[in-house]
N, C-alpha and C. Protein backbone atom coordinates (compact mmCIF):
# COMPACT_ATOMS: atom_id res chain seq x y z
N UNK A 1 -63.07 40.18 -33.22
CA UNK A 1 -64.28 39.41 -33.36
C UNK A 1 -64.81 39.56 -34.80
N UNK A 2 -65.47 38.46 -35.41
CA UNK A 2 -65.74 38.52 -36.69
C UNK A 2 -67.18 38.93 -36.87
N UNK A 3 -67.51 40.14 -37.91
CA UNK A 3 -68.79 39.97 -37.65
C UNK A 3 -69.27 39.85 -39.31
N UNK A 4 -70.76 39.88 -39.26
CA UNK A 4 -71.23 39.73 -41.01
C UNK A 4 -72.50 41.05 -40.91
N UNK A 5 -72.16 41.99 -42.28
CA UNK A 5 -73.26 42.81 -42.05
C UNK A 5 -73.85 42.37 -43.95
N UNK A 6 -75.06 42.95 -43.86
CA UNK A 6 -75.54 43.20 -45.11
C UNK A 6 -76.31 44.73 -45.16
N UNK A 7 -75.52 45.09 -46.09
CA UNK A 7 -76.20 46.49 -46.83
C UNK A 7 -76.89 46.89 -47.79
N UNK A 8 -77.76 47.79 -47.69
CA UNK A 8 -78.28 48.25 -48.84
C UNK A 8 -77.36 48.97 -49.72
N UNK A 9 -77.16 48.91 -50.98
CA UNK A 9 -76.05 49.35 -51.83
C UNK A 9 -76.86 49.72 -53.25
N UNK A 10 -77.02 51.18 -53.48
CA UNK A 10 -77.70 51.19 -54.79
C UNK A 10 -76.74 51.97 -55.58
N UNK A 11 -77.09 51.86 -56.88
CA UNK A 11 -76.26 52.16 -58.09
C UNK A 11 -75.82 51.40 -58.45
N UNK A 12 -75.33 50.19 -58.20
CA UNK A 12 -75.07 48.93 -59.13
C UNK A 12 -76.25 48.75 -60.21
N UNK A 13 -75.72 48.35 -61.55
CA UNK A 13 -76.43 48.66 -62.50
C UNK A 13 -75.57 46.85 -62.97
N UNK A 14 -74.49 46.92 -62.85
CA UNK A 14 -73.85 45.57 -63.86
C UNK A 14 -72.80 44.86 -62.94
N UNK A 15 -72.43 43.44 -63.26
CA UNK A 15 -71.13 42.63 -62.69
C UNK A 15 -69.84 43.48 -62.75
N UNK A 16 -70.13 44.51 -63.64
CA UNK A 16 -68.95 45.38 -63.36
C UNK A 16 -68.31 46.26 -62.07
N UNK A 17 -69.86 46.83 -61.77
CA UNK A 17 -69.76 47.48 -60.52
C UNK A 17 -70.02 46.29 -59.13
N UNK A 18 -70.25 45.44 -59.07
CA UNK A 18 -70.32 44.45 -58.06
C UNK A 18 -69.03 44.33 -58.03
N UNK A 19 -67.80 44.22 -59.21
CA UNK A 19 -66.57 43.70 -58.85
C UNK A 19 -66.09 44.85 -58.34
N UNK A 20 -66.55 46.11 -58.95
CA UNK A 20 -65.77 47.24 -58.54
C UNK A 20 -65.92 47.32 -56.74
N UNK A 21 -66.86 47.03 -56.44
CA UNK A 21 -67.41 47.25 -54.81
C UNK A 21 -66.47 45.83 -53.94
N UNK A 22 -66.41 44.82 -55.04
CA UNK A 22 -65.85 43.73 -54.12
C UNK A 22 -64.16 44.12 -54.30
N UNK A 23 -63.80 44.46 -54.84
CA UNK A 23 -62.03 45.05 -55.24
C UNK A 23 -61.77 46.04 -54.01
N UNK A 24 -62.53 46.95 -53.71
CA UNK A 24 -62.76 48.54 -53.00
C UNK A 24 -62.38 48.12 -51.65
N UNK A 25 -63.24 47.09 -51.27
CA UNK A 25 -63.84 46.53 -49.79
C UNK A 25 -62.68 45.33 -50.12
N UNK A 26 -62.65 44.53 -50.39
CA UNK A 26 -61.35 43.18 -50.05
C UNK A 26 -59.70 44.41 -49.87
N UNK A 27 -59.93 45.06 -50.49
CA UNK A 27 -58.34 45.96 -49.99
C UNK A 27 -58.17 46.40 -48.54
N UNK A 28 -59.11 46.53 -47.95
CA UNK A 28 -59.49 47.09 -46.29
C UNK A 28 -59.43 46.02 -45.68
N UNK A 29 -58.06 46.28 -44.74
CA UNK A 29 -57.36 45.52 -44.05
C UNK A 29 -58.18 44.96 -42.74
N UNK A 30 -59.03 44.07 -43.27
CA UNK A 30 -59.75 43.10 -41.90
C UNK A 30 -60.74 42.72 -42.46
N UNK A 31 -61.08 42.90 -43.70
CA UNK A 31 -62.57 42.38 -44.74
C UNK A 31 -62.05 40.80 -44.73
N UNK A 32 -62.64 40.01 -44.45
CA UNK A 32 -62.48 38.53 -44.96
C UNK A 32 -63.13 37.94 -46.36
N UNK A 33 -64.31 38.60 -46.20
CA UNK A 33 -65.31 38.26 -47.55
C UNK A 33 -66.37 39.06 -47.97
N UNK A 34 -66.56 39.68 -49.10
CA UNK A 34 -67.43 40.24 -49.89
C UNK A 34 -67.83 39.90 -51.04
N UNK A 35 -69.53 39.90 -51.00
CA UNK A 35 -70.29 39.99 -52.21
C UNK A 35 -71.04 40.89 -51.86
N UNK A 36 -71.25 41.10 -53.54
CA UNK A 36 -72.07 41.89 -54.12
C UNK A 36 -73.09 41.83 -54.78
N UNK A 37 -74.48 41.93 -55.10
CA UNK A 37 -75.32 41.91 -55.90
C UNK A 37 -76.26 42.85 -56.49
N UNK A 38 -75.76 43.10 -57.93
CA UNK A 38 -76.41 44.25 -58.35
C UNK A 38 -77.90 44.42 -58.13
N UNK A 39 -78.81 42.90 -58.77
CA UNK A 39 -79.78 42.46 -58.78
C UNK A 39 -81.04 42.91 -57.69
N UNK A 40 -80.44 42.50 -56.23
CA UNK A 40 -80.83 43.14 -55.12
C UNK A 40 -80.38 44.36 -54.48
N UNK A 41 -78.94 45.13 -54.91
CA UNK A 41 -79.02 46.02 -54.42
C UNK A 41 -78.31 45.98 -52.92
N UNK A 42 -77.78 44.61 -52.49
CA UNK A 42 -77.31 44.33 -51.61
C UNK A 42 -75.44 43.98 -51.55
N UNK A 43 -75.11 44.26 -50.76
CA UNK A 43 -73.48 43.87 -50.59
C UNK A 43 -73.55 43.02 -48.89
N UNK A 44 -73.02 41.69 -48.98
CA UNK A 44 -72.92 41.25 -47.61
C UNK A 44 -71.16 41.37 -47.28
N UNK A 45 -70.99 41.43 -45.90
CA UNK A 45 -69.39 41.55 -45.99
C UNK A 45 -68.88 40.55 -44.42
N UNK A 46 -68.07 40.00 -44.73
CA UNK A 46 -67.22 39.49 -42.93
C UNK A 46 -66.02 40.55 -43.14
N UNK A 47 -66.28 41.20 -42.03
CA UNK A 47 -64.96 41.43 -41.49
C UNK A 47 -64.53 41.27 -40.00
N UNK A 48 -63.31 41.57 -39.41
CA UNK A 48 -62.58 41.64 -38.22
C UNK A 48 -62.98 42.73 -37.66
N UNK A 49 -64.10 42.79 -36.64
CA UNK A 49 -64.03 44.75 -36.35
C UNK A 49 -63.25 44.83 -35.09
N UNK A 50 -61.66 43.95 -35.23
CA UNK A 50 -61.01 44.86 -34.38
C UNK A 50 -59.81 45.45 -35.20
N UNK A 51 -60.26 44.85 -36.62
CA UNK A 51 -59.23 45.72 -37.89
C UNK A 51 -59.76 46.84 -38.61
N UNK A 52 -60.82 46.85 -38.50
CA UNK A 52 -61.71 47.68 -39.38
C UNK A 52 -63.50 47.73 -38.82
N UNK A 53 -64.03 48.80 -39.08
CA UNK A 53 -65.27 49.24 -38.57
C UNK A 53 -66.50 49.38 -39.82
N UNK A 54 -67.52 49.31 -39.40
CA UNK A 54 -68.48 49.49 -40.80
C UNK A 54 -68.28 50.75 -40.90
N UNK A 55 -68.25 51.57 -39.95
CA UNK A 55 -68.32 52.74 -41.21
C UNK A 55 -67.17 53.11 -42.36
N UNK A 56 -65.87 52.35 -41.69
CA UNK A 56 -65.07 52.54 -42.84
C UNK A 56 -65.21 51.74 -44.13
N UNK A 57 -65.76 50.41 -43.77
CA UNK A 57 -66.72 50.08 -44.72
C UNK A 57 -67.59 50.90 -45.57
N UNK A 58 -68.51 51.36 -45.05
CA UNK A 58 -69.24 52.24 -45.65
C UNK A 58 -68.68 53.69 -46.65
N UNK A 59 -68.09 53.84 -45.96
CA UNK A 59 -67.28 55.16 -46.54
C UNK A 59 -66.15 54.60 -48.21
N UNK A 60 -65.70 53.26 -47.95
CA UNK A 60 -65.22 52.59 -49.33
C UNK A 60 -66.52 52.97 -50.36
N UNK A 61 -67.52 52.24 -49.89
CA UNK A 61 -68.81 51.89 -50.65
C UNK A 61 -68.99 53.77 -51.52
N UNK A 62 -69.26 54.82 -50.53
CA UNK A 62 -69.41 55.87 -51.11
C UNK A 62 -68.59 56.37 -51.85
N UNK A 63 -66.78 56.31 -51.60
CA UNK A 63 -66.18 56.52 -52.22
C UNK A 63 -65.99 55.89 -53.66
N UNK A 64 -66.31 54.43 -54.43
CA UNK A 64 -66.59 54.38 -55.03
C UNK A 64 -67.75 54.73 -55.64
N UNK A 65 -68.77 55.44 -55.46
CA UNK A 65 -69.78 56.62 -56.26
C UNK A 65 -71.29 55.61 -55.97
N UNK A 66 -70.98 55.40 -54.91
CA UNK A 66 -72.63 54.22 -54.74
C UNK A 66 -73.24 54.27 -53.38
N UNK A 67 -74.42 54.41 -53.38
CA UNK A 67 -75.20 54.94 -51.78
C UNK A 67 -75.23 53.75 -50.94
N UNK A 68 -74.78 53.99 -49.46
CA UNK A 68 -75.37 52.85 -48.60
C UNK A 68 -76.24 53.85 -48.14
């Protein structure tokens, strides 16, 4: 089933780190679509959660060095 979440995502500072967060998260096998916005502080995402779960979502997000 497809679902859409939006997160709070801080430490984005530039388009750099938005791509870095959208690169991180599109590699995780069931993401369909991610953005990012430094501006707000927000990341929205589709994925498959019978491929993948938010928290493994989430856990990308930290592992690249940024708080949900």
């Amino acid at each position: 089933m497809i679902e859409s979440q939006i997160l709070t995502v801080t430490g984005m500072k530039c388009s750099g780190c938005e791509a870095n967060i959208i690169e991180k998260l599109s590699a995780i096998s069931g993401v369909i679509s991610v953005t990012a916005s430094a501006k707000n502080n927000e990341v929205s995402i589709e994925y498959n959660n019978e491929l993948t779960d938010i928290a493994t979502i989430k856990a990308a997000i930290i592992a690249a060095d940024f708080k949900v």
